[in-house]
C-alpha atoms as a PDB file:
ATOM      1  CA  UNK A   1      -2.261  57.836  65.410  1.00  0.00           C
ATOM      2  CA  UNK A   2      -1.846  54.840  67.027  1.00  0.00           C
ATOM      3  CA  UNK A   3      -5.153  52.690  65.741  1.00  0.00           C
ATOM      4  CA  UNK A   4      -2.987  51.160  62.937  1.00  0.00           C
ATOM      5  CA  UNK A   5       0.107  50.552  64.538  1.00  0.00           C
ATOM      6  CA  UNK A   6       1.233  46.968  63.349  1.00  0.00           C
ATOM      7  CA  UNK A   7       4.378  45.151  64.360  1.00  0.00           C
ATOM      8  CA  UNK A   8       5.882  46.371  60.983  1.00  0.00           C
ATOM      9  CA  UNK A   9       7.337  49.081  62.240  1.00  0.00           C
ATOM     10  CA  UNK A  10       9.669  47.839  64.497  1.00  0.00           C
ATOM     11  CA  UNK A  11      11.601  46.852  61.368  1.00  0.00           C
ATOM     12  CA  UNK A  12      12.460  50.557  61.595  1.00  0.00           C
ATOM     13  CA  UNK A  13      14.287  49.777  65.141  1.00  0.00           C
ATOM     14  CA  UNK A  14      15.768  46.285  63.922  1.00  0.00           C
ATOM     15  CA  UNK A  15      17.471  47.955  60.591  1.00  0.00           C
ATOM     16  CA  UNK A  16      18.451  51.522  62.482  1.00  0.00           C
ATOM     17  CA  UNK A  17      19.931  48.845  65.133  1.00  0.00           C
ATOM     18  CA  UNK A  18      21.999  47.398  62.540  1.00  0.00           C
ATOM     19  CA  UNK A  19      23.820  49.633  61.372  1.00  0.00           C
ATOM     20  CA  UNK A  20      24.995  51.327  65.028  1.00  0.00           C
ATOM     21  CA  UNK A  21      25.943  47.837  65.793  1.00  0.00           C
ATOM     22  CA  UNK A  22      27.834  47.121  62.503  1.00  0.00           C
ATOM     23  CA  UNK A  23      29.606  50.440  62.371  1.00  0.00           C
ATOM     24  CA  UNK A  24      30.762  49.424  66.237  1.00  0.00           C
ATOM     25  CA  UNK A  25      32.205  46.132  64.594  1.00  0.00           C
ATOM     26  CA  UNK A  26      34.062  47.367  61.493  1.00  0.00           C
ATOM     27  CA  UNK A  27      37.596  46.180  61.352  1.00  0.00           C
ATOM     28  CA  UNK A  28      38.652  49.909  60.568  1.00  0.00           C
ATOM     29  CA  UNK A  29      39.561  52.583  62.511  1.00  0.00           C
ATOM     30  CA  UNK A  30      37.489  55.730  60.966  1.00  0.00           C
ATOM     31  CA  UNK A  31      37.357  59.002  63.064  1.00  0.00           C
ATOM     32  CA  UNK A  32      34.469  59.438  64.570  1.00  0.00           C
ATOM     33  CA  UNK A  33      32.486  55.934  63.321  1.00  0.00           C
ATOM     34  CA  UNK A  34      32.404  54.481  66.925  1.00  0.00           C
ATOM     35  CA  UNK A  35      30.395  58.164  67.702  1.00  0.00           C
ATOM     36  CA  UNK A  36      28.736  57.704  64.433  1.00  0.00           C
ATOM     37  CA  UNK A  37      27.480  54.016  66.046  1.00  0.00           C
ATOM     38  CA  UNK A  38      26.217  55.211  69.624  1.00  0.00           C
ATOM     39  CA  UNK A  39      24.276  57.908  68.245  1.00  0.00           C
ATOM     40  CA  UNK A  40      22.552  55.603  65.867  1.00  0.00           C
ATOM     41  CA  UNK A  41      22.331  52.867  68.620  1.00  0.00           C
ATOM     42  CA  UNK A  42      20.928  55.762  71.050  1.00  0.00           C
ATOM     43  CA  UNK A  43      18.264  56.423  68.172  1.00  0.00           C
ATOM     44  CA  UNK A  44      17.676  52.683  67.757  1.00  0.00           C
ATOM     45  CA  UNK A  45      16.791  52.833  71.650  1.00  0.00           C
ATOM     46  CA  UNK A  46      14.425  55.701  71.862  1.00  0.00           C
ATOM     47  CA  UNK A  47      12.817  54.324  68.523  1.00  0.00           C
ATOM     48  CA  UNK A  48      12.187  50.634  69.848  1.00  0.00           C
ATOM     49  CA  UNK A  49      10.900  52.766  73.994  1.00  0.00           C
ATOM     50  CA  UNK A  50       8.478  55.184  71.541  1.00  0.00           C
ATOM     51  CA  UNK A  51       7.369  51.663  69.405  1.00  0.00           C
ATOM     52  CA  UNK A  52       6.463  49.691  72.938  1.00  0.00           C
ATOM     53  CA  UNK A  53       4.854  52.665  74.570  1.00  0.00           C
ATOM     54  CA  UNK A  54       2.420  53.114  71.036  1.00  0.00           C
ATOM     55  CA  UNK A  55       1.883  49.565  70.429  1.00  0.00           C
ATOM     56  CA  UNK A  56       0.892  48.644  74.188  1.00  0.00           C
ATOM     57  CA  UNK A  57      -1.265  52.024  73.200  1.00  0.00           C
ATOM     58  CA  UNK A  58      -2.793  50.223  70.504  1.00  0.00           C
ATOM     59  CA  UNK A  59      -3.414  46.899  71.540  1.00  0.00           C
ATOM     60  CA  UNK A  60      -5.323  48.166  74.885  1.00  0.00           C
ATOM     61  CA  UNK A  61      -7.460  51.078  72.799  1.00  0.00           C
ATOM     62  CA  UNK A  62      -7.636  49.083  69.256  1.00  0.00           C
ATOM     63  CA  UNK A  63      -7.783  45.125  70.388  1.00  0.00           C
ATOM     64  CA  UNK A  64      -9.437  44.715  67.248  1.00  0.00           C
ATOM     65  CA  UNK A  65      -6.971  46.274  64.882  1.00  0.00           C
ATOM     66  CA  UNK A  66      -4.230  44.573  66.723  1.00  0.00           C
ATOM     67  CA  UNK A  67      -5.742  40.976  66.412  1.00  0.00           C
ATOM     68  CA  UNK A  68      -6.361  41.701  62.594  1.00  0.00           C
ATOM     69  CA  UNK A  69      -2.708  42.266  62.682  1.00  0.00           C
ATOM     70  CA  UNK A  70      -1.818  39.040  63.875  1.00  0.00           C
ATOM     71  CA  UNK A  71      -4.420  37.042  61.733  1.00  0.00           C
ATOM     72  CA  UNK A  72      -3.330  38.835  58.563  1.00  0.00           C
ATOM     73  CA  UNK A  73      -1.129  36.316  56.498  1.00  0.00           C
ATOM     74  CA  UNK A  74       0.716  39.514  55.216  1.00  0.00           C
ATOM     75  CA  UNK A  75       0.858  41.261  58.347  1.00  0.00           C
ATOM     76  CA  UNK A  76       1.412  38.725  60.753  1.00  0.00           C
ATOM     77  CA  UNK A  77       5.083  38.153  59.546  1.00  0.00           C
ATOM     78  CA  UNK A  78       6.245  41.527  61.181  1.00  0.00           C
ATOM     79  CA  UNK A  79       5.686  40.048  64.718  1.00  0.00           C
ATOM     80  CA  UNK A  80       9.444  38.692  64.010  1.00  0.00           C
ATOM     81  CA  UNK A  81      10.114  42.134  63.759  1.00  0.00           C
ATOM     82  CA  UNK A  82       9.592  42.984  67.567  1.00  0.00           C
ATOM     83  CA  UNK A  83      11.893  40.212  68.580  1.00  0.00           C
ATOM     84  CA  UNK A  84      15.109  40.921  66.254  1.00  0.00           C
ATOM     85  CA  UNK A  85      13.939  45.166  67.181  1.00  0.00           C
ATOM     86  CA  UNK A  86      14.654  43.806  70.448  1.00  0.00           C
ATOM     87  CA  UNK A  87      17.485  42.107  70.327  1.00  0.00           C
ATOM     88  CA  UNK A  88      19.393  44.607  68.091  1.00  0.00           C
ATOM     89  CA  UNK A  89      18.732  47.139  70.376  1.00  0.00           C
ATOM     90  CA  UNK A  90      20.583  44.501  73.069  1.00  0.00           C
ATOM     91  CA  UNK A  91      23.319  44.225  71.117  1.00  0.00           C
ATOM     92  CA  UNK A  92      23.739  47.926  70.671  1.00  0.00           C
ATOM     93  CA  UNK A  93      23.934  48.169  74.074  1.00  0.00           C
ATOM     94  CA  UNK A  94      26.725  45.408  75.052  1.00  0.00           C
ATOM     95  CA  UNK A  95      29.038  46.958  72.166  1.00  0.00           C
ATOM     96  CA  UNK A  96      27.992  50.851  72.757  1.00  0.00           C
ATOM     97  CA  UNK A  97      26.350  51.404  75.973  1.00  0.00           C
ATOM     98  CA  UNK A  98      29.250  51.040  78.331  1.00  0.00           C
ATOM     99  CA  UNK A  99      30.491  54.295  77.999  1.00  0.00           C
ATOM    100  CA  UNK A 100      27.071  55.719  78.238  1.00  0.00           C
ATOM    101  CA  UNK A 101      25.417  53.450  80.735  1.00  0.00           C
ATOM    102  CA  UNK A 102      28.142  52.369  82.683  1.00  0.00           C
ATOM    103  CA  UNK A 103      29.776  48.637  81.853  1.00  0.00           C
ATOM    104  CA  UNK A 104      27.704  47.059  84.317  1.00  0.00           C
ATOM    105  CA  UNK A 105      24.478  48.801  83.621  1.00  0.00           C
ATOM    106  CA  UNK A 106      25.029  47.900  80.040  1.00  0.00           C
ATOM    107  CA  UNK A 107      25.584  44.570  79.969  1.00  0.00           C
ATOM    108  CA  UNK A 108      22.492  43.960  82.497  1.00  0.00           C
ATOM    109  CA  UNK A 109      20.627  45.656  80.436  1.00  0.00           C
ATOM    110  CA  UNK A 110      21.976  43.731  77.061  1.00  0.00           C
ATOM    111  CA  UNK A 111      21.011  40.525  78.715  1.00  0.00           C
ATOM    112  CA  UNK A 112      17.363  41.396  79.907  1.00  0.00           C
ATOM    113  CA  UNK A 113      16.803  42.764  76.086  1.00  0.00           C
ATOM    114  CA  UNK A 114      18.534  39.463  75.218  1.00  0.00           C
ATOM    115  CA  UNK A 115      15.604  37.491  76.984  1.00  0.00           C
ATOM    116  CA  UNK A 116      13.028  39.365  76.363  1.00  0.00           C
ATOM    117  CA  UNK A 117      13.504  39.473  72.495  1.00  0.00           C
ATOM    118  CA  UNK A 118      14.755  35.089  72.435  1.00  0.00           C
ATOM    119  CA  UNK A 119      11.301  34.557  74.692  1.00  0.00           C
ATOM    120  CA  UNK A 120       9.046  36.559  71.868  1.00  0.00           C
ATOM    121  CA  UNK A 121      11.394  35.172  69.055  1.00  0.00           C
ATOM    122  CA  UNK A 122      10.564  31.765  70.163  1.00  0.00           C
ATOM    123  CA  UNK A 123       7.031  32.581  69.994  1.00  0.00           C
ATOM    124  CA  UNK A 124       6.662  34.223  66.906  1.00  0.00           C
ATOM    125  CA  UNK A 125       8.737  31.588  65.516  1.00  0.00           C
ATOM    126  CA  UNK A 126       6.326  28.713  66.353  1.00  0.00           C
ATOM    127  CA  UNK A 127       2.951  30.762  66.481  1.00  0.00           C
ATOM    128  CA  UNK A 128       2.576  32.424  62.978  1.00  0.00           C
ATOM    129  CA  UNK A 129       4.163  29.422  61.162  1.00  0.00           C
ATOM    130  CA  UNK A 130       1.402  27.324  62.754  1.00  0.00           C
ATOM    131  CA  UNK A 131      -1.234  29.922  62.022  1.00  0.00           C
ATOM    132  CA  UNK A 132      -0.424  30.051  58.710  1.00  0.00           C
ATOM    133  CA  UNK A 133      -0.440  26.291  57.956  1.00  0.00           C
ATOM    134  CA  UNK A 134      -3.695  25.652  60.535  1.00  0.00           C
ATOM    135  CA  UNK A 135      -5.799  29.309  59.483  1.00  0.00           C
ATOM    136  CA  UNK A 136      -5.038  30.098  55.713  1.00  0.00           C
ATOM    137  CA  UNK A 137      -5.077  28.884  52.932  1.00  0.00           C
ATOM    138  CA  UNK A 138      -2.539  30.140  50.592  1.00  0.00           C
ATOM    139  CA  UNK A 139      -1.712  29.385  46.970  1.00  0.00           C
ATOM    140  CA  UNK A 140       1.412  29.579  45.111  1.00  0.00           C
ATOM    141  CA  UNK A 141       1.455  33.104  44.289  1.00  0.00           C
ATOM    142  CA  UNK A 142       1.154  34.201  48.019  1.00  0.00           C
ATOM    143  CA  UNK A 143       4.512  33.069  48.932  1.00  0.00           C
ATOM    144  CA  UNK A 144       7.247  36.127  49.529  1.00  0.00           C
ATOM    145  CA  UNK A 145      10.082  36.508  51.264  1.00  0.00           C
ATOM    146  CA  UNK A 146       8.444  38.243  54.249  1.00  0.00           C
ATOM    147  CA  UNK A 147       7.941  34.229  55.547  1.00  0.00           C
ATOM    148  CA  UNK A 148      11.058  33.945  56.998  1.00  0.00           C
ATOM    149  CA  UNK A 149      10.814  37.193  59.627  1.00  0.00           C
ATOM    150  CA  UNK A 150       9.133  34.909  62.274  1.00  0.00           C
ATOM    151  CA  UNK A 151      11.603  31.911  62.024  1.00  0.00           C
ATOM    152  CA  UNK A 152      14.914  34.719  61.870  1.00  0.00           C
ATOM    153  CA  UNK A 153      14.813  35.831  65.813  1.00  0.00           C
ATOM    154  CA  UNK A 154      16.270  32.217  66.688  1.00  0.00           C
ATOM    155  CA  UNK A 155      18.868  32.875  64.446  1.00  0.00           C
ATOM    156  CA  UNK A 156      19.535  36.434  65.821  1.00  0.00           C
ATOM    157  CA  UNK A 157      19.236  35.391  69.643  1.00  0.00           C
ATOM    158  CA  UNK A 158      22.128  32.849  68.846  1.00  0.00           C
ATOM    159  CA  UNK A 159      24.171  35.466  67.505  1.00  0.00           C
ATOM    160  CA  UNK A 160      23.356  38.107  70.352  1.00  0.00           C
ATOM    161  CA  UNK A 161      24.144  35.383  72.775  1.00  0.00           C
ATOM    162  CA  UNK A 162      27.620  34.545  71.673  1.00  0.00           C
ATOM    163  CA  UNK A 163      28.027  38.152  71.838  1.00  0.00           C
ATOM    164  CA  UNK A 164      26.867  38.667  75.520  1.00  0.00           C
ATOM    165  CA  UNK A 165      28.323  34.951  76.327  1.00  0.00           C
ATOM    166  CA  UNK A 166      31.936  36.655  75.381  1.00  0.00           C
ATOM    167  CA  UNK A 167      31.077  39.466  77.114  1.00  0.00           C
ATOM    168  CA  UNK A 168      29.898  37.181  80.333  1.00  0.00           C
ATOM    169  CA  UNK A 169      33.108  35.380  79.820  1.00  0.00           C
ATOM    170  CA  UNK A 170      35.660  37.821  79.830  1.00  0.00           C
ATOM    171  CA  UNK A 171      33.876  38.844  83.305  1.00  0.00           C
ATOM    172  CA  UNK A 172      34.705  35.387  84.611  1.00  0.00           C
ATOM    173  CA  UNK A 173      38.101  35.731  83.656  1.00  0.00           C
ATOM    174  CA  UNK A 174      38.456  38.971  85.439  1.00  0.00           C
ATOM    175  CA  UNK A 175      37.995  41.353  82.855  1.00  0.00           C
ATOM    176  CA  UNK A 176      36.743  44.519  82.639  1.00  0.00           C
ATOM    177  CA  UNK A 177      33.014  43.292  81.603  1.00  0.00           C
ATOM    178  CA  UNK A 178      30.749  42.166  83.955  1.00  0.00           C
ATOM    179  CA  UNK A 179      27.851  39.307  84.516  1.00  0.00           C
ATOM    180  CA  UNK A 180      24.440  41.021  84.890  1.00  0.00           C
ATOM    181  CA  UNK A 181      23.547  42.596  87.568  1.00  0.00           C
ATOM    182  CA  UNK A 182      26.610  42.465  89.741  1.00  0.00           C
ATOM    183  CA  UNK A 183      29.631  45.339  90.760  1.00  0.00           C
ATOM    184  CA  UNK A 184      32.525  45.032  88.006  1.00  0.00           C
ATOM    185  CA  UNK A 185      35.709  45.196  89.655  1.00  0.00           C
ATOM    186  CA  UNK A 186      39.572  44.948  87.726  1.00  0.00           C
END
């Protein structure tokens, strides 16, 4: 099951992430969307803990098929993937998760997915651009869209870190929110 795994499929994470946290930041008030958004966030979590848990499957019982991932010019774009999956799912959980997790809990939480997503996004967003100039040779009709998921996750950690830094902010001011790993009080 898992011996094909690629890094495609955490766009499943990164677009089911998306829409929890966009129907958390409509400007309307619709009964039952901000319900609508944790349960969609909560799937978005369990999707991108099910993903990890298979793909560290894969890459200790199929090395091979994993590093034929990342050297396919195709394939190796998803990589990008992991990092926004990541991040989205961090997001989701600063704008959903209080309630759930607990203000504190959820913020912590937002910030580790935070760096673990910018660290990978950083990576991917260097490494496969560099692979692809240094390791293929590509003409004209190989170009596609799919070339910009690597260099995105830069774009998305900015976002996600505005989001957080508000979030971090409003703590300092004695808000409800708090910085990570510390006791909320107010």
């Amino acid at each position: 099951m898992v011996a094909n795994l690629g890094p495609n499929w955490f766009s499943t994470v990164m677009g089911t992430g998306v829409v929890g946290g966009a129907a958390a930041g409509l400007p309307v008030a619709v009964p039952g969307l901000r319900v609508f958004a944790t349960v969609v966030w909560g799937l978005a979590s369990v999707l991108l803990v099910a993903l990890v848990a298979a793909w560290a499957v894969h890459w200790l019982r199929h090395p091979a098929a994993a590093r034929r991932h990342a050297s396919n010019p195709v394939m190796a774009q998803s990589f990008g993937a992991v990092a926004m999956a990541v991040m989205t799912v961090g997001a989701g959980t600063v704008l959903l998760g209080g309630p759930v997790l607990g203000v504190g809990t959820a913020v912590t939480l937002s910030s580790v997915l935070w760096g673990v997503g910018t660290a990978i996004g950083l990576v991917t967003a260097v490494w496969i651009p560099y692979r692809m100039i240094t390791e293929h040779e590509i003409g004209a009709d190989g170009v596609f869209g799919g070339w910009l998921m690597p260099v995105v996750p830069p774009m998305v950690s900015a976002a996600d870190g505005a989001l957080l830094l508000r979030t971090w902010t409003r703590a300092r001011a004695g808000r409800r929110c708090c910085w990570p790993a510390t006791r909320c009080s107010g």
